[in-house]
N, C-alpha and C. Protein backbone atom coordinates (compact mmCIF):
# COMPACT_ATOMS: atom_id res chain seq x y z
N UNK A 1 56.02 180.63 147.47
CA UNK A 1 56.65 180.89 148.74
C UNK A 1 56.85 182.40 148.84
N UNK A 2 56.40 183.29 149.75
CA UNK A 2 56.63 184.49 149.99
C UNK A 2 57.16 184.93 151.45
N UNK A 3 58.15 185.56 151.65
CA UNK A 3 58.86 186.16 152.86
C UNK A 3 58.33 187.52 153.25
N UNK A 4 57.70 187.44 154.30
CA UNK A 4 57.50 188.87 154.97
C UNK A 4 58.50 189.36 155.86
N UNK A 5 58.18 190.58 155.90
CA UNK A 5 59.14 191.31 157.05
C UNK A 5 59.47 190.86 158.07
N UNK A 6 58.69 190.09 159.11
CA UNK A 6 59.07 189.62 159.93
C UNK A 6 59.55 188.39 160.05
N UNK A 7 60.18 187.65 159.11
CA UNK A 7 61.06 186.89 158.99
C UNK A 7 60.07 185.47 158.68
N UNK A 8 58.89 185.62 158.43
CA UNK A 8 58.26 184.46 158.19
C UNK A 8 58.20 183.99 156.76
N UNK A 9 57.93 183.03 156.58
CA UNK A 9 57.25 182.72 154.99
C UNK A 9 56.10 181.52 155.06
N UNK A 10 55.48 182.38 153.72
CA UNK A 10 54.51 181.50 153.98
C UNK A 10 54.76 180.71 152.32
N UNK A 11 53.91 179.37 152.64
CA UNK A 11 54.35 178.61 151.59
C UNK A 11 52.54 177.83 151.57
N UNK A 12 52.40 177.92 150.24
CA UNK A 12 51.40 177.39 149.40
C UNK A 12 51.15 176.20 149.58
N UNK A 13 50.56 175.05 149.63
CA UNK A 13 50.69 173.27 149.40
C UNK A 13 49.42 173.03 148.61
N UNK A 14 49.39 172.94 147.49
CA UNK A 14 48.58 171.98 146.93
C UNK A 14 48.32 170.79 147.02
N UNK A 15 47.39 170.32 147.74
CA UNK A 15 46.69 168.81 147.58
C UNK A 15 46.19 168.08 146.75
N UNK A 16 46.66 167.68 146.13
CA UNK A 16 46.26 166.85 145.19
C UNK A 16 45.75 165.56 145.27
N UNK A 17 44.54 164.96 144.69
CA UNK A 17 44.40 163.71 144.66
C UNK A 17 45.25 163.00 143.87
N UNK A 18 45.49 161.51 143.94
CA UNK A 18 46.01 160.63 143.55
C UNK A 18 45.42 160.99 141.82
N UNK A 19 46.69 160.36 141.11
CA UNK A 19 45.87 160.64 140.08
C UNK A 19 45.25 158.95 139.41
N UNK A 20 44.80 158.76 138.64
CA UNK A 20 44.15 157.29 138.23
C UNK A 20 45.02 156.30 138.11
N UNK A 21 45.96 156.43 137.27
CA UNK A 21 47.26 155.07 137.09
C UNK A 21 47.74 154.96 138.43
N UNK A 22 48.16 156.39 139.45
CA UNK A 22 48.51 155.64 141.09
C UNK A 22 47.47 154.69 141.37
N UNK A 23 46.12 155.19 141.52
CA UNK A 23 45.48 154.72 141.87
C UNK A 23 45.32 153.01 141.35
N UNK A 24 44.98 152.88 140.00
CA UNK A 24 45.41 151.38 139.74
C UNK A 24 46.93 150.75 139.92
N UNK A 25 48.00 151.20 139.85
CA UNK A 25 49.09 150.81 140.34
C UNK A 25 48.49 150.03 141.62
N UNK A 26 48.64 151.13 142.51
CA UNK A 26 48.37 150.41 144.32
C UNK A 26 46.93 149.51 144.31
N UNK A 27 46.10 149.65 143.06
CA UNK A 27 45.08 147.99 143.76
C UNK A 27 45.62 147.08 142.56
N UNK A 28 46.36 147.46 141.95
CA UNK A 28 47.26 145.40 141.50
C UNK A 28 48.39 145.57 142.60
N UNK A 29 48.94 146.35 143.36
CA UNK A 29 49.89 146.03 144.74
C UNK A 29 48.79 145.14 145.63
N UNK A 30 47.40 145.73 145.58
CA UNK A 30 47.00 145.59 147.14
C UNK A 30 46.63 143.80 146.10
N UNK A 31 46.49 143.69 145.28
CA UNK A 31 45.41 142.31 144.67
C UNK A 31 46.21 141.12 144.20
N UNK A 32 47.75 141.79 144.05
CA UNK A 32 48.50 140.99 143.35
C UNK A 32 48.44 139.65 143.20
N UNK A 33 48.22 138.83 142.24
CA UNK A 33 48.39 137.36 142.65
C UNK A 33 49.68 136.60 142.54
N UNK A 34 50.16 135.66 142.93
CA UNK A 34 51.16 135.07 142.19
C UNK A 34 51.23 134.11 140.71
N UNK A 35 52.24 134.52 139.77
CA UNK A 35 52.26 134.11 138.59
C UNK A 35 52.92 132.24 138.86
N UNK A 36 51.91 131.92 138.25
CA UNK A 36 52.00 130.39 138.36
C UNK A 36 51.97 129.86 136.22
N UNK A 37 53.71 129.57 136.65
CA UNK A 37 53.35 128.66 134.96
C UNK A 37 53.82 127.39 135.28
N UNK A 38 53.21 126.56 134.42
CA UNK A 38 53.36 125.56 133.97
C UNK A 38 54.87 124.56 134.32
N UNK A 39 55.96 125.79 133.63
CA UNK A 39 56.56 125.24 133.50
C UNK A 39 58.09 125.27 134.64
N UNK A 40 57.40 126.54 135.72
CA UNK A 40 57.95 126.66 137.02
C UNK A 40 57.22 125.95 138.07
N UNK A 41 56.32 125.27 137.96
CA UNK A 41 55.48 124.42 138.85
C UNK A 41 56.12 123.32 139.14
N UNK A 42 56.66 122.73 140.11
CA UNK A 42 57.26 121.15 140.26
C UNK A 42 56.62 120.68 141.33
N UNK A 43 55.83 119.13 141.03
CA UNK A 43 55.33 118.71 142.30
C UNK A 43 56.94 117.89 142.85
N UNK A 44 56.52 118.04 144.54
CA UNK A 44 57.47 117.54 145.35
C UNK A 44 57.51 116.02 146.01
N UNK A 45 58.02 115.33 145.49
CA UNK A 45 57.92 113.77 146.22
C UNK A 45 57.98 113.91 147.55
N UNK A 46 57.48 112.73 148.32
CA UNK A 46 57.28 112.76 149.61
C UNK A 46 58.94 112.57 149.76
N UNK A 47 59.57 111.87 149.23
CA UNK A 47 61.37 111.65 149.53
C UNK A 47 61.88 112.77 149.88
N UNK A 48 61.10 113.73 148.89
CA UNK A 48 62.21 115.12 148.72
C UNK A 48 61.62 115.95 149.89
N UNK A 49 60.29 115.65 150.60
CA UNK A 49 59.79 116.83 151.69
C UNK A 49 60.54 116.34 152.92
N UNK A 50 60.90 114.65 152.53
CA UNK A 50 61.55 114.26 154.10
C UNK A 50 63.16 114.62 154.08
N UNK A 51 63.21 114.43 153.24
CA UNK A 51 65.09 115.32 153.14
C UNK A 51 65.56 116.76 153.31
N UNK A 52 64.59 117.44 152.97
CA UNK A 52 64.11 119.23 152.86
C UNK A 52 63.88 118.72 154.34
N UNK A 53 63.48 118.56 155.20
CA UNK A 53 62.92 118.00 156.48
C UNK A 53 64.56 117.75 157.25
N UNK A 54 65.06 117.05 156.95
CA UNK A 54 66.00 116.57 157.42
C UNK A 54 67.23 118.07 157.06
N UNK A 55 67.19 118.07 156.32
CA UNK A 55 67.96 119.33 155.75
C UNK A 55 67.82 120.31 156.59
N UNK A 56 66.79 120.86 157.16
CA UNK A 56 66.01 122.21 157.92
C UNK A 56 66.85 121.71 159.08
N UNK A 57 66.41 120.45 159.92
CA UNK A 57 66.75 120.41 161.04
C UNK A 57 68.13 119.78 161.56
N UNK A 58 69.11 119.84 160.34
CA UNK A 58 70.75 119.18 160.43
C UNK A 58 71.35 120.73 160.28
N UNK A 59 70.74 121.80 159.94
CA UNK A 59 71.22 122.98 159.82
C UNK A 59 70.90 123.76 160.79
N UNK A 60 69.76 123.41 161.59
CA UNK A 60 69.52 123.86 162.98
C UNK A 60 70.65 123.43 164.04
N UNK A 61 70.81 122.51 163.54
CA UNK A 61 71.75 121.56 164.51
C UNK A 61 73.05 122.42 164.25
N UNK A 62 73.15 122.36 163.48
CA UNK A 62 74.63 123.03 162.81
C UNK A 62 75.03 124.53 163.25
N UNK A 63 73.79 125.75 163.16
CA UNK A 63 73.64 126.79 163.61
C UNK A 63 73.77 127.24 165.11
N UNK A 64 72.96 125.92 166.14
CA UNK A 64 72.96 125.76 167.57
C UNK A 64 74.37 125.66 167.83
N UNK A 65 75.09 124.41 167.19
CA UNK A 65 76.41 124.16 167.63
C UNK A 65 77.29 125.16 167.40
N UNK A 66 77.07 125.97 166.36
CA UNK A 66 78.53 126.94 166.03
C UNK A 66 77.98 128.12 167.09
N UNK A 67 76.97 128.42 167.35
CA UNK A 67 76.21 129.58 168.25
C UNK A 67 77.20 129.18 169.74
N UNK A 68 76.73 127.67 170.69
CA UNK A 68 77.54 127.42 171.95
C UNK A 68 79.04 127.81 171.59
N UNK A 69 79.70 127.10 170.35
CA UNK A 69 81.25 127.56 170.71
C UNK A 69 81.51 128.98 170.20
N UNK A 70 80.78 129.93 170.36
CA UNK A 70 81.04 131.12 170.01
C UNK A 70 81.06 131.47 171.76
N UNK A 71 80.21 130.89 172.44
CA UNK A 71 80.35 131.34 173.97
C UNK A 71 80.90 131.04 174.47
């Protein structure tokens, strides 16, 4: 950075490329997959998608109603 007389300065910027590890960092961001084990995997009974089901839309219900008596 250097100041001249007339009150300016001028300032340097080096550009730099990315260096290699950024560069692989951001393509496992851009590629990422999701980690799937074994033993976090649970299949879902049809019982449990209709209750999760029922669940979603008794809390809609619930959300709507407290929303009107707020008005």
């Amino acid at each position: 950075m250097v100041q001249d007389k007339h009150q300016q300065v001028d300032i340097e910027v080096v550009a730099e490329l990315p260096d290699d590890h950024y560069m692989e960092a951001l393509e496992n961001l851009r590629t990422r997959k999701p980690l799937l084990n074994a033993s976090t995997v649970r299949l879902i009974s049809d019982a449990e998608k209709e209750q999760q089901a029922r669940d979603y839309h008794a809390n809609i219900r619930t959300n709507v109603s407290n929303d009107q008596v707020c008005w």
